[in-house]
PDB file of N, CA and C in Angstrom:
ATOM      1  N   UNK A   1      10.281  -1.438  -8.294  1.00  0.00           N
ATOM      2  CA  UNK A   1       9.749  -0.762  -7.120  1.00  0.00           C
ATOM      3  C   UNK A   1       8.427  -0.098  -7.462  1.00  0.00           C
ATOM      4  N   UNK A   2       7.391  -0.167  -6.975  1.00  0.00           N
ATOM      5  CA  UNK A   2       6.212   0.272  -7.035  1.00  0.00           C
ATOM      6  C   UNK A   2       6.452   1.347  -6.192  1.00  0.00           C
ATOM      7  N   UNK A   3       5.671   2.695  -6.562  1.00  0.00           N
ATOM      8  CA  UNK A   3       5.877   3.642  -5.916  1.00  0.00           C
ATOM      9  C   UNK A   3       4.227   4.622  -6.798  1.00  0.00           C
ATOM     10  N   UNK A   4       3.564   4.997  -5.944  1.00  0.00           N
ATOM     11  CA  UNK A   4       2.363   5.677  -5.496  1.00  0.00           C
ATOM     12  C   UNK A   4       2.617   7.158  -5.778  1.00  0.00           C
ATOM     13  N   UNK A   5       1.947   7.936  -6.982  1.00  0.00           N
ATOM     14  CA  UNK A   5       2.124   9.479  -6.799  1.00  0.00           C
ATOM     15  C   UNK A   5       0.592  10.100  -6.299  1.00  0.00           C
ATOM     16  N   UNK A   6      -0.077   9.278  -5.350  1.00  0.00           N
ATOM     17  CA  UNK A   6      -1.278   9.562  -4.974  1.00  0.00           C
ATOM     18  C   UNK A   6      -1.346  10.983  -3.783  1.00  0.00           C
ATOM     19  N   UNK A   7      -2.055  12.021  -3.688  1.00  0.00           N
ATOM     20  CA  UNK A   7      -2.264  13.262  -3.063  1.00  0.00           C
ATOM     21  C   UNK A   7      -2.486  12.445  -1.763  1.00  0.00           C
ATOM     22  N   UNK A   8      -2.715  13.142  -0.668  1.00  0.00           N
ATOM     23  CA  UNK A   8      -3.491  12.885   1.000  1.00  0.00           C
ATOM     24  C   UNK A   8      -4.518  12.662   0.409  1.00  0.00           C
ATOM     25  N   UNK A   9      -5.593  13.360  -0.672  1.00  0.00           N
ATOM     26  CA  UNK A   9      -7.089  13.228  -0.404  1.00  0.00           C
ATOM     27  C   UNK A   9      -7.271  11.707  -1.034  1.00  0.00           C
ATOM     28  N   UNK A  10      -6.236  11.597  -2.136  1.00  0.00           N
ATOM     29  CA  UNK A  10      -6.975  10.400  -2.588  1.00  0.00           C
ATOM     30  C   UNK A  10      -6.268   8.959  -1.851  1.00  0.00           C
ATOM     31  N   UNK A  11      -5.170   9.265  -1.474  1.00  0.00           N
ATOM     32  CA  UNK A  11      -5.109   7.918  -0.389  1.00  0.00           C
ATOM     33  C   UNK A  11      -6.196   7.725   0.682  1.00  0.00           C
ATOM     34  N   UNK A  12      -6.344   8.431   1.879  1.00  0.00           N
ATOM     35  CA  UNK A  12      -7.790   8.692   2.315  1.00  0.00           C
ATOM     36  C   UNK A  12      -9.051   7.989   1.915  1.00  0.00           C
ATOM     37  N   UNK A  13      -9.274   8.179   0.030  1.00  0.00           N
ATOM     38  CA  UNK A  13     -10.359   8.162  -0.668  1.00  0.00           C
ATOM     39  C   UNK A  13     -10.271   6.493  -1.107  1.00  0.00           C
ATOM     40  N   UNK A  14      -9.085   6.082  -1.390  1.00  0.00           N
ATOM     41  CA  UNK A  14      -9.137   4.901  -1.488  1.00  0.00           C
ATOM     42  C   UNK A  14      -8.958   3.562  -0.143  1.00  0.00           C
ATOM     43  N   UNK A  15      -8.466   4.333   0.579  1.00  0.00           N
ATOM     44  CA  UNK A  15      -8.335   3.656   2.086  1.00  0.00           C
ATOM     45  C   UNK A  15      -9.897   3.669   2.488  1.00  0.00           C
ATOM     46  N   UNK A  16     -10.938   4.346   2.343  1.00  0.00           N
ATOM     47  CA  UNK A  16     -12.073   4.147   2.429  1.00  0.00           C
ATOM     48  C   UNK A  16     -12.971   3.288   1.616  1.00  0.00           C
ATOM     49  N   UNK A  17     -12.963   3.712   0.349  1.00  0.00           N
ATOM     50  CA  UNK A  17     -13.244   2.890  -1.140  1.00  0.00           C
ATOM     51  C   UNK A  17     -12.949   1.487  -0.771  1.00  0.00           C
ATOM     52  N   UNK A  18     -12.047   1.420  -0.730  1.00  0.00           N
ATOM     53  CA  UNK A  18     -11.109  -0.149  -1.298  1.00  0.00           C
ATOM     54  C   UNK A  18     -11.472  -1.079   0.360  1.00  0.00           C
ATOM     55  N   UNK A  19     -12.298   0.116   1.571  1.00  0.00           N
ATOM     56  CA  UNK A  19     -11.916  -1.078   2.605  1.00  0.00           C
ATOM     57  C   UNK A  19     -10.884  -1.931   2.996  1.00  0.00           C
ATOM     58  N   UNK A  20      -9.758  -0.965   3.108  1.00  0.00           N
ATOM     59  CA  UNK A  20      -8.384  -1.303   3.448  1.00  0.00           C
ATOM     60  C   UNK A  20      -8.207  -1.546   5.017  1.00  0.00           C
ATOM     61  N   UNK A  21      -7.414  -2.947   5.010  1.00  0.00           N
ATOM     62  CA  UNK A  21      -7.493  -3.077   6.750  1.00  0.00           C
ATOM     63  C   UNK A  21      -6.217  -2.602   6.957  1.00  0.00           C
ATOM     64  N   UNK A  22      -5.511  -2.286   8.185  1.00  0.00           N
ATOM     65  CA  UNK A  22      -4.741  -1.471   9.206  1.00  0.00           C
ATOM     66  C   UNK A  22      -3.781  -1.895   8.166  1.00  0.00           C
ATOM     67  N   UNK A  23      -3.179  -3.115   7.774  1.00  0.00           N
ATOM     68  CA  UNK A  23      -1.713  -3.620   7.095  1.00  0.00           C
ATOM     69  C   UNK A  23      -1.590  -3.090   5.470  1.00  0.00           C
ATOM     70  N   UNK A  24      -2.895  -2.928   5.102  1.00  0.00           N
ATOM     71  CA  UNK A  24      -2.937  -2.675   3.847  1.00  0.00           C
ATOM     72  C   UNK A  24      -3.163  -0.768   3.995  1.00  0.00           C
ATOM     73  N   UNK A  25      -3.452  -0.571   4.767  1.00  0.00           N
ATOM     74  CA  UNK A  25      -3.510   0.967   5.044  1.00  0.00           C
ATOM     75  C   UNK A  25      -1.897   1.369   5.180  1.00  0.00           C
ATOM     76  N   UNK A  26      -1.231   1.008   5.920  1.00  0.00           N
ATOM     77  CA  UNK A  26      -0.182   1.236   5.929  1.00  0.00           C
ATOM     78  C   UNK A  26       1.162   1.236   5.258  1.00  0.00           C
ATOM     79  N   UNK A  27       0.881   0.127   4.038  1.00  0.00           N
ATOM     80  CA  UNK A  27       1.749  -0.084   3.023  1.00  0.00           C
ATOM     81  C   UNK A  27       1.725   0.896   2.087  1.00  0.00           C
ATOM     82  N   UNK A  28       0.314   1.375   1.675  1.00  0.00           N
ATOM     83  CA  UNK A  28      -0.229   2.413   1.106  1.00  0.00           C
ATOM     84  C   UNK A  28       0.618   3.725   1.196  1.00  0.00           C
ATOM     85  N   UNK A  29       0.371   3.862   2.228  1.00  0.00           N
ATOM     86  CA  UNK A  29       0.813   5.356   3.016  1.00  0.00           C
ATOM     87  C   UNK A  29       2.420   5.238   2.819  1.00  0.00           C
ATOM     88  N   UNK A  30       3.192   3.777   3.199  1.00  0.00           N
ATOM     89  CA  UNK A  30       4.655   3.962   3.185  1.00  0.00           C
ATOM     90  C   UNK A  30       4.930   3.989   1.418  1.00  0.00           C
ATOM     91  N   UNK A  31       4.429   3.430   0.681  1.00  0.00           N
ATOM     92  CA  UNK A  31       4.685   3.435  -0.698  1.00  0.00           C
ATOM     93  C   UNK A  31       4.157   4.797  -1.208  1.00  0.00           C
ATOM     94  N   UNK A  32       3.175   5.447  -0.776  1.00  0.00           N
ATOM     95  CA  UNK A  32       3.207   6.958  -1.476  1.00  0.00           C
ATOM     96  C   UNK A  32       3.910   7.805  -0.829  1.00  0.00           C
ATOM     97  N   UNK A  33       4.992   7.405   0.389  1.00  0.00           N
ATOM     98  CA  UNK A  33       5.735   8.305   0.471  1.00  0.00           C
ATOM     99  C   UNK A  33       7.212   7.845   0.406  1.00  0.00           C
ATOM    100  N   UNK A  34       7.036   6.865  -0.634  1.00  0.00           N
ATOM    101  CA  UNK A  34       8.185   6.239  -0.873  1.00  0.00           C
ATOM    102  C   UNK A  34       9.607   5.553  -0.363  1.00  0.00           C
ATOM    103  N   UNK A  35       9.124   4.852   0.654  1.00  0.00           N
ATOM    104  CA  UNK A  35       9.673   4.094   1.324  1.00  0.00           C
ATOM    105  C   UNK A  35      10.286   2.586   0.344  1.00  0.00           C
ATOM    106  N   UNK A  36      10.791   2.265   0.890  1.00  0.00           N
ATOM    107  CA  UNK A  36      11.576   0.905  -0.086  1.00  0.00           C
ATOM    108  C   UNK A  36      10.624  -0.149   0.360  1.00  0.00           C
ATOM    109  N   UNK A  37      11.034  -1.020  -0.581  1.00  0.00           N
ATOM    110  CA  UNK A  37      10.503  -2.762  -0.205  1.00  0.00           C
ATOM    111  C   UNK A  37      11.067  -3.192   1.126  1.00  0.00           C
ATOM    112  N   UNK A  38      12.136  -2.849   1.105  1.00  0.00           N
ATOM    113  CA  UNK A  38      12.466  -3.862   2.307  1.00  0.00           C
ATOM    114  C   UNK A  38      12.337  -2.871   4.085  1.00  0.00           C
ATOM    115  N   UNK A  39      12.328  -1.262   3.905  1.00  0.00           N
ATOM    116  CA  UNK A  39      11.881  -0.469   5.096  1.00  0.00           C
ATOM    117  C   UNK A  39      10.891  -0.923   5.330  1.00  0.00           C
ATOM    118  N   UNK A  40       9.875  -1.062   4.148  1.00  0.00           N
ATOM    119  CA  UNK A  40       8.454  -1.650   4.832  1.00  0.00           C
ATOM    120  C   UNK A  40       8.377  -2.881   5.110  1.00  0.00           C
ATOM    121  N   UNK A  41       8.886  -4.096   4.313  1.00  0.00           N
ATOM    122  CA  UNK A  41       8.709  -5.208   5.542  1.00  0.00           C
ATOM    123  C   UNK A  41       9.638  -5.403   7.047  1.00  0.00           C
ATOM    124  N   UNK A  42      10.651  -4.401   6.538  1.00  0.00           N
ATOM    125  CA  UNK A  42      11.037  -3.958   8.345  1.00  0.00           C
ATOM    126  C   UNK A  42      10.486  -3.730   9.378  1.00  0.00           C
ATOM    127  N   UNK A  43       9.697  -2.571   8.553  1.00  0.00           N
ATOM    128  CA  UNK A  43       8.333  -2.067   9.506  1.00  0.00           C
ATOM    129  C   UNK A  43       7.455  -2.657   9.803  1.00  0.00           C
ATOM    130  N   UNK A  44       6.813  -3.486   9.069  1.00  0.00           N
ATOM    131  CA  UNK A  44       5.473  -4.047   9.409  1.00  0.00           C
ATOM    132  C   UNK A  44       6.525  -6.077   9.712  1.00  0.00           C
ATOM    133  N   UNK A  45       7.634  -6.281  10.032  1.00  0.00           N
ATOM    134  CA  UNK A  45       7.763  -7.333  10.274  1.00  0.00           C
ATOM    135  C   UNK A  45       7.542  -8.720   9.480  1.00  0.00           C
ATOM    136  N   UNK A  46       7.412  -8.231   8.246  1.00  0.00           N
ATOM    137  CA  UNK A  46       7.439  -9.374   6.964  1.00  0.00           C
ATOM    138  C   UNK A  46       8.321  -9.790   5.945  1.00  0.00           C
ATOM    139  N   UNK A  47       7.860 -10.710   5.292  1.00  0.00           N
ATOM    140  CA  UNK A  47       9.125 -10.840   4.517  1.00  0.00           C
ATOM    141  C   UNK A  47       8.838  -9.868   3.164  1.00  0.00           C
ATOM    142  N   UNK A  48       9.854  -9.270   2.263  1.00  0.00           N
ATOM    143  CA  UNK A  48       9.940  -9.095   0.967  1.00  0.00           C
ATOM    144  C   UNK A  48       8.688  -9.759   0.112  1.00  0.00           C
ATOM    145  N   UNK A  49       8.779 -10.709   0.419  1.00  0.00           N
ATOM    146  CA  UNK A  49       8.089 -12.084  -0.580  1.00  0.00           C
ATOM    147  C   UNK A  49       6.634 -11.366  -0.705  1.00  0.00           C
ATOM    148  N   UNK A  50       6.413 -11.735   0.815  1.00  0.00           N
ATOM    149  CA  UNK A  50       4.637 -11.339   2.024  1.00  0.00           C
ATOM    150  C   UNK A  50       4.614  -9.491   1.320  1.00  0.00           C
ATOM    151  N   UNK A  51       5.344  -9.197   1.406  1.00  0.00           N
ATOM    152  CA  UNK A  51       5.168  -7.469   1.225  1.00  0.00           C
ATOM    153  C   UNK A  51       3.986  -7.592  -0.449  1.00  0.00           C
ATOM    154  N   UNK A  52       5.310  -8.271  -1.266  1.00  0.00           N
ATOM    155  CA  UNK A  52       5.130  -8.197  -2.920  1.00  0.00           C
ATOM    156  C   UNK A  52       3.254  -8.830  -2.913  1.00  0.00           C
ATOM    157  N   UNK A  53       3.249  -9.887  -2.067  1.00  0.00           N
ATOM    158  CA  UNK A  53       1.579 -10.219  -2.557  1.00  0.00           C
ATOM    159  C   UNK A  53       0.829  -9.419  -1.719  1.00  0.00           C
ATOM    160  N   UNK A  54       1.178  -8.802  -1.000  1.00  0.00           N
ATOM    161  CA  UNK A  54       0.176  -7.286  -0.018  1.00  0.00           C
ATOM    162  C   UNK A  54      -0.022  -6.027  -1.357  1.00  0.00           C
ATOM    163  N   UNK A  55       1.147  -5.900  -1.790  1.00  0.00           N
ATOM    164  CA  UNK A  55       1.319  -5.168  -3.049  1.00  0.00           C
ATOM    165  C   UNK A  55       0.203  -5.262  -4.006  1.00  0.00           C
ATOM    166  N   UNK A  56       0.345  -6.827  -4.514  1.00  0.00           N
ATOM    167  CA  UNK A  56      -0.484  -6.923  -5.047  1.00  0.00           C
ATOM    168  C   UNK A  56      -1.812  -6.825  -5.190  1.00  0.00           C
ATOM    169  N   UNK A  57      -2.699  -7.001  -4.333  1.00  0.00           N
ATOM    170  CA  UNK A  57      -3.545  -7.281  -3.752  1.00  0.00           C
ATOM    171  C   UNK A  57      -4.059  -5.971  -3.341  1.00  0.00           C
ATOM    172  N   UNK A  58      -3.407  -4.921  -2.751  1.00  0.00           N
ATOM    173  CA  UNK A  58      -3.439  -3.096  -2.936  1.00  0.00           C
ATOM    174  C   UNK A  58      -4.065  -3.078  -4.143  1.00  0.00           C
ATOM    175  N   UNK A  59      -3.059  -3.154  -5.206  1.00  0.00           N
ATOM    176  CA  UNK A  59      -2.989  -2.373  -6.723  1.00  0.00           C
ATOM    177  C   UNK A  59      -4.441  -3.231  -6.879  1.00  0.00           C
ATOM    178  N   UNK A  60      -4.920  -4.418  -7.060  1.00  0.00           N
ATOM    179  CA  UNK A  60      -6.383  -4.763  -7.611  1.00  0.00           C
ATOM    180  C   UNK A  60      -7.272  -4.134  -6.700  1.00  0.00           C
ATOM    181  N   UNK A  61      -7.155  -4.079  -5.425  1.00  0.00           N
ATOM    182  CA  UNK A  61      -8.021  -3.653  -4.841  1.00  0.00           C
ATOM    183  C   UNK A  61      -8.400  -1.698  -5.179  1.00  0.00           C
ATOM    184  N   UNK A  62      -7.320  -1.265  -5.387  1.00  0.00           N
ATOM    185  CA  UNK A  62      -7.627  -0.003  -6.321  1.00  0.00           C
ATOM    186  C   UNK A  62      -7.785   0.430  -7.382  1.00  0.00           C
ATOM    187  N   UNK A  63      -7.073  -1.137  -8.239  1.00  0.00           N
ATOM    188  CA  UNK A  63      -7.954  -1.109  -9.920  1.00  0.00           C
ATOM    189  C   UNK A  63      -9.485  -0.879 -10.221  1.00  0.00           C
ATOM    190  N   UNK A  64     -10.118  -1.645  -8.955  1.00  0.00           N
ATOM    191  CA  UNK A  64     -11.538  -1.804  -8.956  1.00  0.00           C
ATOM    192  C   UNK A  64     -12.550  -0.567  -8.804  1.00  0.00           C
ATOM    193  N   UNK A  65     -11.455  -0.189  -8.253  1.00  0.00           N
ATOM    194  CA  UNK A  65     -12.145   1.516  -7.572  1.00  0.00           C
ATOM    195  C   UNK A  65     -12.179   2.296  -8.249  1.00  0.00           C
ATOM    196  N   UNK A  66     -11.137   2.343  -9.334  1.00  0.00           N
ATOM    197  CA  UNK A  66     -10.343   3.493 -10.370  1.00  0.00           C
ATOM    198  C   UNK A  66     -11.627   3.582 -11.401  1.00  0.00           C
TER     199      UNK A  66
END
């Protein structure tokens, strides 16, 4: 489980940075407040699978930034 100990300012900071669109903004936000794998593809209507490469694709997109 990937799970985010990021503050408000710096989610914010990287949701700006990283040019995060609405789906990737939102995974963000449910993983730093620790929501499960599968609440969030509940939520956003995807599969597990679709979540894990959104995941992915987060974490580089904020490696770059870091």
């Amino acid at each position: 489980m990937t799970k985010f100990n990021f503050t408000k300012d710096e989610v914010e900071y990287f949701i700006d940075k990283c040019m995060l669109n609405e789906e990737l903004t939102e995974i963000l936000k449910m993983l730093n407040m620790d929501y499960s794998r599968v609440q969030i593809s509940m939520k956003l209507n995807i599969s597990t699978r679709t979540l894990d490469r959104r995941i992915q694709l987060l974490k580089k997109k904020i490696k770059r930034v870091i």
